[in-house]
Protein backbone atom coordinates (compact mmCIF):
# COMPACT_ATOMS: atom_id res chain seq x y z
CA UNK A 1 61.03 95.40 127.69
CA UNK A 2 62.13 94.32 124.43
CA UNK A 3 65.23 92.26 125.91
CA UNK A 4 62.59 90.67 127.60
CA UNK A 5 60.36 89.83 125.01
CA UNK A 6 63.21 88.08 123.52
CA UNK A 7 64.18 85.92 126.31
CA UNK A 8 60.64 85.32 126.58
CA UNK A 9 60.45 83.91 122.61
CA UNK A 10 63.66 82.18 123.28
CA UNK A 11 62.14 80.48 126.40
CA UNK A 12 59.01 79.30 124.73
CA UNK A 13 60.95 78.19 121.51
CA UNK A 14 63.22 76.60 123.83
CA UNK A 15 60.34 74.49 125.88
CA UNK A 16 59.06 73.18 122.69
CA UNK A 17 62.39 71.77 121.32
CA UNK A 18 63.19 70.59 125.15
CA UNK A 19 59.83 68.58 124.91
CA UNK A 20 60.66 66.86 122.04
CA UNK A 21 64.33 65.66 123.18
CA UNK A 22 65.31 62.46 125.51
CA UNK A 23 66.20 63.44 129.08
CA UNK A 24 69.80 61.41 128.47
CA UNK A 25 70.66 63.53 125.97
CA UNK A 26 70.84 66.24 128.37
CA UNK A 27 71.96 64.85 131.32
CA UNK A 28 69.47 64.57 133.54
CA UNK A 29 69.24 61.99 135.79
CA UNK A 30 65.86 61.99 137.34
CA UNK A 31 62.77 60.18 136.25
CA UNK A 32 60.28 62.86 136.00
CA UNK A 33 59.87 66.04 133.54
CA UNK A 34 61.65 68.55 134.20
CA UNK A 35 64.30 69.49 131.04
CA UNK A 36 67.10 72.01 131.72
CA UNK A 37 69.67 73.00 128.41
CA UNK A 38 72.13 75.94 127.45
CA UNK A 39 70.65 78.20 125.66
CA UNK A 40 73.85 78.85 123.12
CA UNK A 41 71.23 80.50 120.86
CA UNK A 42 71.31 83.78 122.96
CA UNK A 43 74.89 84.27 122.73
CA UNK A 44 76.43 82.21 119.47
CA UNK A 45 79.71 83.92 119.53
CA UNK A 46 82.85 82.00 121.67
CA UNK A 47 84.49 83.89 124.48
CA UNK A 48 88.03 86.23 123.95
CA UNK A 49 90.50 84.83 126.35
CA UNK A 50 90.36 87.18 129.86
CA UNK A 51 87.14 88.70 128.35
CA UNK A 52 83.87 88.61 130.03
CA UNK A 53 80.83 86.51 128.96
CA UNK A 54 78.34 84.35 129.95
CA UNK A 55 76.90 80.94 130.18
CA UNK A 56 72.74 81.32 129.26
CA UNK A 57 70.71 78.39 130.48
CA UNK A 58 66.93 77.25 130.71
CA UNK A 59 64.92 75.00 133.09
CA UNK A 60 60.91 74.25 132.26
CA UNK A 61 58.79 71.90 134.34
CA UNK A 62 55.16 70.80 133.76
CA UNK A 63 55.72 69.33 137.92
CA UNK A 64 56.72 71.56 141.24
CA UNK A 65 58.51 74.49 140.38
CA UNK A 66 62.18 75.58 140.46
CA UNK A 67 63.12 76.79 143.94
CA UNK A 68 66.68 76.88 143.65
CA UNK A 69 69.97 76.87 141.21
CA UNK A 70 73.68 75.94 141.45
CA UNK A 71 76.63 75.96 139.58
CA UNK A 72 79.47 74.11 139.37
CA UNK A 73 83.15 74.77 137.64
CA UNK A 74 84.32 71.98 135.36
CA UNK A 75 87.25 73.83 134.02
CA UNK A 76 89.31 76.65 134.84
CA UNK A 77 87.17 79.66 134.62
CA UNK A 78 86.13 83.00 136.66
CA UNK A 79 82.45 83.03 137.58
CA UNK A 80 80.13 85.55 139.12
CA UNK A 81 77.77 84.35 141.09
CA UNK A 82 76.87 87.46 143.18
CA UNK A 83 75.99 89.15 139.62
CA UNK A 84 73.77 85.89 138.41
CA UNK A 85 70.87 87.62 136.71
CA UNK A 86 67.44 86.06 135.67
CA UNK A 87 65.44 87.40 132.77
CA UNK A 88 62.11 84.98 132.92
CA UNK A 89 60.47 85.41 135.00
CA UNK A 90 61.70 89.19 135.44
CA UNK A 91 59.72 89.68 138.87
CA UNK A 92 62.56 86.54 140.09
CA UNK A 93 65.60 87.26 141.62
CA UNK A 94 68.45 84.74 143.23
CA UNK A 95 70.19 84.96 146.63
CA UNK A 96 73.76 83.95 147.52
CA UNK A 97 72.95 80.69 148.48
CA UNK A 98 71.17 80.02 144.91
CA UNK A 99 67.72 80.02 146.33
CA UNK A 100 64.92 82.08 144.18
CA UNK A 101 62.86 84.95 145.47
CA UNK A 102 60.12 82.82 144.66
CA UNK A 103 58.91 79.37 142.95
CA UNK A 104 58.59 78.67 139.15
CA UNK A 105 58.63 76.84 136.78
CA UNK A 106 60.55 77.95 134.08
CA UNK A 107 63.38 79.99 134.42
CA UNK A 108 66.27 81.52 131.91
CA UNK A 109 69.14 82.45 133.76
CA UNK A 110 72.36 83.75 132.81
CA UNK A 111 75.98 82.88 134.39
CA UNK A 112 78.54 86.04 133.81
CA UNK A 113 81.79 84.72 133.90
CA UNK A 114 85.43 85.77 132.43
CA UNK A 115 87.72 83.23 130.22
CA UNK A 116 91.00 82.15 131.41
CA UNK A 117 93.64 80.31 129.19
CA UNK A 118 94.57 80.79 125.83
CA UNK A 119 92.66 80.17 122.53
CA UNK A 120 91.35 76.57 121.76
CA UNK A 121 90.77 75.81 125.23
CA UNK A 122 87.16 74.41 126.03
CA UNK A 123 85.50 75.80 129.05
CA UNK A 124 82.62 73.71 130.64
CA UNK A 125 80.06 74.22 133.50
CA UNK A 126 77.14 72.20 135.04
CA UNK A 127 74.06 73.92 136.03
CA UNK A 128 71.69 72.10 138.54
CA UNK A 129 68.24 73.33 139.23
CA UNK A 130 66.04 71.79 142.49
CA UNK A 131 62.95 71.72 142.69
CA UNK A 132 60.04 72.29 145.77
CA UNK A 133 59.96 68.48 146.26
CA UNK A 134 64.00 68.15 146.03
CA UNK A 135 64.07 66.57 142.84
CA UNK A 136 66.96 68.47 140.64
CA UNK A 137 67.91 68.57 136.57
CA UNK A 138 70.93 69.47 134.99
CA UNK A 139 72.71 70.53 131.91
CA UNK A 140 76.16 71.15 130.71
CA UNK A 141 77.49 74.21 128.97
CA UNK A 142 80.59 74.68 126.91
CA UNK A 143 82.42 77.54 125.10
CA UNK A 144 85.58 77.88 123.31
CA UNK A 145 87.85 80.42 124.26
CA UNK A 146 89.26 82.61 121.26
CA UNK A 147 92.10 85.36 120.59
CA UNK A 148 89.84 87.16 118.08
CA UNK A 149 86.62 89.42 117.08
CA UNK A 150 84.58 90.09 114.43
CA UNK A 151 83.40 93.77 113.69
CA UNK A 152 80.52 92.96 111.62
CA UNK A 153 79.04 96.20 111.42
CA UNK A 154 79.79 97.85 107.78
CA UNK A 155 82.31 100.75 107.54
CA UNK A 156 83.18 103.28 104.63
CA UNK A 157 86.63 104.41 103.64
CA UNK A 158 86.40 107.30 101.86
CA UNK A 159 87.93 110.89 101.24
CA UNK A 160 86.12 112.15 104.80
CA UNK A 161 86.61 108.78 106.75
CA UNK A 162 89.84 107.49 105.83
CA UNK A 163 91.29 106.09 108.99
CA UNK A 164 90.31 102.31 110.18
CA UNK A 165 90.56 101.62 113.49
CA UNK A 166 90.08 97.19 114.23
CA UNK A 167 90.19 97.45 118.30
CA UNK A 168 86.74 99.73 117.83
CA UNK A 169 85.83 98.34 114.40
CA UNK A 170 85.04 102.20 112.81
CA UNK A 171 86.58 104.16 109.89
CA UNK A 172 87.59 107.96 110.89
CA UNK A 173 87.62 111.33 109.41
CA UNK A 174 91.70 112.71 108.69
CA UNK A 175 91.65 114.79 111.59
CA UNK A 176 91.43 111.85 114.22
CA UNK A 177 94.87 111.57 113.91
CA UNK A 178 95.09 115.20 116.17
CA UNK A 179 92.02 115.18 117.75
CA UNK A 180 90.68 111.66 118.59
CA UNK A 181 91.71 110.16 121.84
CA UNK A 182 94.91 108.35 122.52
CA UNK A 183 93.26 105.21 122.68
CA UNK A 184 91.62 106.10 119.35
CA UNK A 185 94.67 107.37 117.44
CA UNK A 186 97.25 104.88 118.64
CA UNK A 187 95.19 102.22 116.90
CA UNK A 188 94.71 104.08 113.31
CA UNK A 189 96.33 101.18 111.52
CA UNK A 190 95.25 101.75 108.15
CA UNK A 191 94.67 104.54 106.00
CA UNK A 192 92.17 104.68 102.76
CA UNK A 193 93.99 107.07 99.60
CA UNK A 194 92.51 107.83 96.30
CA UNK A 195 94.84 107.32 93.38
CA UNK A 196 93.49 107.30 90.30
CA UNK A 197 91.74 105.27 89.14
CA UNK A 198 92.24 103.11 92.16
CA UNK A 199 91.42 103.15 95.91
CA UNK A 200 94.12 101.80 98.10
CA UNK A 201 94.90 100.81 101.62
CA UNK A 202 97.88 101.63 103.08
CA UNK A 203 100.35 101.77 106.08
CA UNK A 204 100.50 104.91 107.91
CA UNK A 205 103.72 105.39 107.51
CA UNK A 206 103.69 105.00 104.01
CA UNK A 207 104.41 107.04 101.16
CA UNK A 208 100.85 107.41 99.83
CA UNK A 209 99.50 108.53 103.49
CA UNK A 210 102.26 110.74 103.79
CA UNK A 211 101.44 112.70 101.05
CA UNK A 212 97.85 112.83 102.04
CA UNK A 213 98.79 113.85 105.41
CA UNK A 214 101.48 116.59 104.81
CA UNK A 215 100.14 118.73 107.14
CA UNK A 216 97.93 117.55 109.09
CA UNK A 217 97.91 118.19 112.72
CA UNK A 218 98.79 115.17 114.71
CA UNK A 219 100.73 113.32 111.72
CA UNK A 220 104.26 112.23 111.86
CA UNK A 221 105.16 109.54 109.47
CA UNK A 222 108.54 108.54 111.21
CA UNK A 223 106.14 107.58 114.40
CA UNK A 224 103.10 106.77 112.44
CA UNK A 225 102.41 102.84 112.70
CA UNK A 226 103.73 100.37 109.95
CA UNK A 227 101.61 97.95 108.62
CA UNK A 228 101.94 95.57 106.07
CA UNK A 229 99.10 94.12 103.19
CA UNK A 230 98.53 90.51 101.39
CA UNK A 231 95.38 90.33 99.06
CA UNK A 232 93.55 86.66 100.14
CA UNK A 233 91.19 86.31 98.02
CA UNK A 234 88.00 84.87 97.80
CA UNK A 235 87.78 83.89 101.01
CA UNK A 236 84.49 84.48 103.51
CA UNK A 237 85.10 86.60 106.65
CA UNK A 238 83.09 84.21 108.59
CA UNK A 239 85.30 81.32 108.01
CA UNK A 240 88.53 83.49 109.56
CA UNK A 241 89.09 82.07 113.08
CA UNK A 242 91.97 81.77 115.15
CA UNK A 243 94.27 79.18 112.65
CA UNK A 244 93.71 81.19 109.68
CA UNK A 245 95.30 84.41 111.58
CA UNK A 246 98.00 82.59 112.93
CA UNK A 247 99.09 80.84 109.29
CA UNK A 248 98.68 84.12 107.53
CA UNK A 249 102.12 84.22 105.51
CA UNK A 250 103.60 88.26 105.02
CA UNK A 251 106.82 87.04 103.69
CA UNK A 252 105.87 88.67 100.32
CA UNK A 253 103.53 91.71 101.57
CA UNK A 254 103.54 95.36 101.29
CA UNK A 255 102.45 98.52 102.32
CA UNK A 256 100.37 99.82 100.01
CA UNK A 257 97.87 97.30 98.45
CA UNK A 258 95.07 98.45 95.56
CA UNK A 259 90.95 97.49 97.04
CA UNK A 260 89.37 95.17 95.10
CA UNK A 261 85.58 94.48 95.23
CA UNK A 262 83.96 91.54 97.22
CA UNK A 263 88.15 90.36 98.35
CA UNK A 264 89.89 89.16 101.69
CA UNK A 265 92.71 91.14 102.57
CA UNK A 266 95.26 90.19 105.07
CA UNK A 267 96.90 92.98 107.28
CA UNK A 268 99.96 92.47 109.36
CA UNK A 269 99.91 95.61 112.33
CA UNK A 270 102.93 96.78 114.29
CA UNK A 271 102.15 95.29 117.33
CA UNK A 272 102.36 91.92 115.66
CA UNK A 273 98.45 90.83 115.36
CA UNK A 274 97.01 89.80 112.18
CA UNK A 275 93.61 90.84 110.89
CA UNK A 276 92.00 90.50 107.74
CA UNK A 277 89.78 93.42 105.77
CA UNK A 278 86.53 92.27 103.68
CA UNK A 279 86.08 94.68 100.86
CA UNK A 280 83.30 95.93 98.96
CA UNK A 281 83.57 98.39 96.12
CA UNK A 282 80.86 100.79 95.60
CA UNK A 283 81.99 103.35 93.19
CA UNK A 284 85.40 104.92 92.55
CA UNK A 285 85.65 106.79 95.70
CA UNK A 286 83.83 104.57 98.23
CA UNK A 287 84.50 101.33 99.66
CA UNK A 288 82.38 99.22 102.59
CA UNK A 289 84.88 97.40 104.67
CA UNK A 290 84.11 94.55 107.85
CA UNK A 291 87.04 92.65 109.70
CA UNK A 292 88.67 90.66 112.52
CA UNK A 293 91.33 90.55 114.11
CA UNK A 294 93.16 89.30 117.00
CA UNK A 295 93.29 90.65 120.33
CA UNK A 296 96.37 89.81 121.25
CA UNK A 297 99.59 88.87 119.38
């Protein structure tokens, strides 16, 4: 219910900016009412390259209603139109053939689909709606495709939760590295000590986690991961994107780097990906950490 409340506000918010703009400006190329547009507001974020995603889009007419919906493929891109799904009205649903289960006249539907290519390329569809009399509107929707994420949701290192993990964006207690799952452990890039009077980040492999670790079930520092620190700066998370990762320079970086509060740090990781670590200190034994990183090398 409350997903579709939301759609709902989007759709109405939506219908009053549509009434307000020119029919040229988005695309259509009939004479009479109907406005159709992407709704980019539902999903802001660009799609990871072989990732899967979707295209949201609205139609609203004052005339006859909607009967029907197609899409069409204006770059290279996997779509799934068996799994089309339509969240106002909720009662509708959408055949094979595009047609709806029944008239209306405005509808939010969303287009799952899966990026192909590699980061920077554009992908664009157009979405037609017809309506009872034949007449049809259409908008075009775009999305860049991206090698990174963002986990935005705030982390602490600390003496219970000092392993970071980027692929599932949370911090971990010591242990993890013997009892977590592979998946889990194999991506325990960086490591959170205590050295008075500093905190530090560190490489798994290094000689301030190994002295924390000595024995610890499930640690071995000559297979424990290397990876390698640069302090950024003053630099905002949100302005990282695919460039900055790539130009990140760890000619001069190391593997054990002191936390400073409200600083970027870049982290070079074994496999060759970059990330970057936003972090906030607390007090002298906690830290709040966000990041991104790429998903491929």
């Amino acid at each position: 219910m409350k997903q579709i409340n939301y759609f709902l506000f989007v759709c109405i918010f939506s219908i009053v900016l549509l009434s307000s703009c020119t029919k040229t400006k988005y695309g259509a190329e009939t004479t009479f009412k109907p406005t159709a547009a992407s709704l980019h507001v539902v999903e802001p974020e660009p799609i990871i390259s072989n990732e899967r995603g979707v295209f949201p889009v609205i139609a609203s007419t004052n005339g006859a209603p909607f009967t029907s919906f197609k899409v069409e493929h204006l770059t290279d891109f996997e779509g799934f139109p068996n799994e089309i799904k339509i969240h106002v009205p909720d009662d509708v649903t959408i055949d094979a053939n595009g047609n709806f289960s029944r008239p209306s006249k405005t509808v939010v539907v969303e287009y799952p689909m899966v990026a192909k290519g590699k980061a920077g390329n554009l992908l664009s569809a157009r979405f037609t709606f017809t309506d009872q009399d034949g007449k049809t509107v259409s908008t075009e929707a775009t999305k860049i495709v991206v090698n990174f994420k963002t986990n935005p949701t705030k982390r602490y290192f600390y003496a219970t939760t000092p392993w970071y993990n980027f692929n599932t964006g949370m911090s971990y207690s010591k242990a993890t590295i013997g009892t977590g799952t592979e998946e889990v452990k194999k991506h325990l890039d960086i490591y959170w000590v205590r050295k008075a009077p500093d905190n530090w980040m560190v490489s798994p492999n290094s000689d301030l986690a190994a002295a924390s670790l000595t024995g610890t079930a499930g640690y071995d520092r000559a297979t424990a991961p290397h990876s390698r620190f640069i302090k950024i700066g003053d630099v905002a998370i949100g302005d990282v994107d695919d460039n900055f990762l790539e130009n990140m320079d760890f000619t001069n970086s190391v593997d054990e780097i002191k936390l400073e509060d409200k600083v970027l740090y870049g982290v070079l990781l074994q496999d060759g990906r970059k990330a970057v670590v936003y972090c906030t200190v607390y007090s002298a034994t906690i830290n709040q950490i966000i990041s991104t990183y790429q998903v491929s090398p």
